[in-house]
Protein backbone atom coordinates (compact mmCIF):
# COMPACT_ATOMS: atom_id res chain seq x y z
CA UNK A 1 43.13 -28.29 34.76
CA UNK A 2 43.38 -25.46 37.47
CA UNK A 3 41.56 -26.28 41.03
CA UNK A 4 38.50 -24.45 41.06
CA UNK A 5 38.19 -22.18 44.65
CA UNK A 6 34.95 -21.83 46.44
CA UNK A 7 34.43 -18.37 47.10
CA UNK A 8 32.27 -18.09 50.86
CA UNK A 9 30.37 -14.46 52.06
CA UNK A 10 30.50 -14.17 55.95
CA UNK A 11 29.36 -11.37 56.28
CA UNK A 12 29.28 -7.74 55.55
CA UNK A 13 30.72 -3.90 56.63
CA UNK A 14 30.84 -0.67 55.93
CA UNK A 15 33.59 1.59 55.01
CA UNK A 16 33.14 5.09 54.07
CA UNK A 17 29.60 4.96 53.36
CA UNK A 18 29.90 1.56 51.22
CA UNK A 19 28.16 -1.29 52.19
CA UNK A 20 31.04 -4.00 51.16
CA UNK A 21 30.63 -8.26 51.69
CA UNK A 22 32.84 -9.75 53.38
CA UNK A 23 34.49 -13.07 50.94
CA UNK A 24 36.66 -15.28 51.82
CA UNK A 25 38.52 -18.56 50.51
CA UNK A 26 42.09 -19.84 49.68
CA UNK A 27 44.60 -18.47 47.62
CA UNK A 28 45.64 -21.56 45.37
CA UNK A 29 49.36 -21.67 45.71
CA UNK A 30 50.04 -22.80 49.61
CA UNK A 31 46.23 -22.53 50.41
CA UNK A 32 46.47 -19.61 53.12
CA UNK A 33 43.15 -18.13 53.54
CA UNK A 34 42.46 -15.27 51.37
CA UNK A 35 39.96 -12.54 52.36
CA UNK A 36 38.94 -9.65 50.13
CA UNK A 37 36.19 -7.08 50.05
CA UNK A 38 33.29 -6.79 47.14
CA UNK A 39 31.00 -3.26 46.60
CA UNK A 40 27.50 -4.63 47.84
CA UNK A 41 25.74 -2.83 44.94
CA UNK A 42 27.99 -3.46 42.32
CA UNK A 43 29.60 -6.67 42.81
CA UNK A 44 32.74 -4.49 42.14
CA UNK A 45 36.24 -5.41 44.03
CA UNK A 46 36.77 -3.43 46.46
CA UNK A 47 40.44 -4.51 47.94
CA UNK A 48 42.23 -7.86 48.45
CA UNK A 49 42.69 -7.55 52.36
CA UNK A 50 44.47 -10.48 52.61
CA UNK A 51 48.47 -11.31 50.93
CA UNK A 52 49.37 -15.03 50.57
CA UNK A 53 52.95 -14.85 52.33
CA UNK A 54 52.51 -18.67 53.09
CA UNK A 55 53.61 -19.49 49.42
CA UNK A 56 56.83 -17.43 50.43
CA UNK A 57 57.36 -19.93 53.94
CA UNK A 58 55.08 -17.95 56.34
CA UNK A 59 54.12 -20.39 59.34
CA UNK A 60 50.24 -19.49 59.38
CA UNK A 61 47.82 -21.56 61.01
CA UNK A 62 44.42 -22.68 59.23
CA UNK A 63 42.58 -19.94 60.81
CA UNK A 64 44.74 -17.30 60.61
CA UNK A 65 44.98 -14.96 57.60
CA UNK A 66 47.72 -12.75 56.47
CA UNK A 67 46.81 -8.93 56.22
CA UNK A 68 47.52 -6.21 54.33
CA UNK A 69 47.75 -3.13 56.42
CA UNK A 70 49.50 -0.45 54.53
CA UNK A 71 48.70 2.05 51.39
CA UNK A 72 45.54 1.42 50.06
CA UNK A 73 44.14 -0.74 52.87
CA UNK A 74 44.94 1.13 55.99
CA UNK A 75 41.33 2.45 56.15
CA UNK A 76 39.90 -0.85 56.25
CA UNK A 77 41.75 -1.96 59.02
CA UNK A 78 40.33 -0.44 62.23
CA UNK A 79 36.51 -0.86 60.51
CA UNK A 80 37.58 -4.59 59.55
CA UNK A 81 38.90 -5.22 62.93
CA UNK A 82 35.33 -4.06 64.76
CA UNK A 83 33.23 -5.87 62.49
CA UNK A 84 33.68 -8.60 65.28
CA UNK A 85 34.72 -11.44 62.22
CA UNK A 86 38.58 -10.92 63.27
CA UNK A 87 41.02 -10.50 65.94
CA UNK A 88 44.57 -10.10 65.71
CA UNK A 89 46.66 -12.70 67.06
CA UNK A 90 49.61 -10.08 67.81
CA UNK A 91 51.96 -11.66 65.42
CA UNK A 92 53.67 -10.26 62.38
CA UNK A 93 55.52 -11.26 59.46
CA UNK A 94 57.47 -9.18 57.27
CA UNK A 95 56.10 -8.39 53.80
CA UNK A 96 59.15 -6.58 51.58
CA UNK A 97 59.13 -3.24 53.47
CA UNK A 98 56.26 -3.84 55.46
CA UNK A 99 54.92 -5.82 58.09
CA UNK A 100 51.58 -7.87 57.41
CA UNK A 101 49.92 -8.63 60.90
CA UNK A 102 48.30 -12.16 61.49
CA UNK A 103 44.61 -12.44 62.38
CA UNK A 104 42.29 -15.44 63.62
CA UNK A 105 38.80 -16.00 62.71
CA UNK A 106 36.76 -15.35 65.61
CA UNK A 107 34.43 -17.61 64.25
CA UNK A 108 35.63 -21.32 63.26
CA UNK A 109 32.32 -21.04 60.97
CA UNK A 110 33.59 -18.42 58.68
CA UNK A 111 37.48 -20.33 58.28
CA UNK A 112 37.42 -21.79 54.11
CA UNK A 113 38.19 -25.71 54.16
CA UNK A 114 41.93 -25.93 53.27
């Protein structure tokens, strides 16, 4: 039987005129964090912000999460980054021919239990 993952809101933004919640959890295989964004309205996705490089040997700390910065996420970054829920911890780990960037929880309230 598959673990079942406990999906928390912290909070919500808005991007381009969309209000958009704010989930989080843990991605199953190596149980990095995983944050992605829902339409407020809808309950539609919106985008996975988050990429689960752990599972491929990452060193990531509990309340750190991998991000996604390029193609269809790079205009959730900057709004994402002011919504005062992250910072980025500087560090960066490659992603095929990218580079994900690490960022902490500012809050230890809004980090999943692993």
């Amino acid at each position: 039987m598959a673990k079942r993952v406990k999906i928390l809101e912290i909070g919500e933004v808005e991007i381009w005129e969309e209000k958009l919640r704010i989930l989080v959890s843990r991605y199953p295989a190596g149980g990095q964090v995983f944050v992605g964004l829902q339409v407020k309205e809808s309950g539609e996705p919106y985008t996975d912000l988050s990429t689960n490089m752990r599972a491929h040997g990452a060193e990531v700390a509990d309340d750190e999460v991998v991000i996604k910065t390029w193609s269809e996420n790079e205009h959730v970054i900057e709004p994402m980054l002011q919504s005062g829920f992250f910072e980025d911890t500087g560090k960066r780990v490659p992603a095929g021919f990218a580079e994900a960037q690490i960022w902490r929880f500012k809050s230890a309230a809004h980090v999943p239990a692993p």
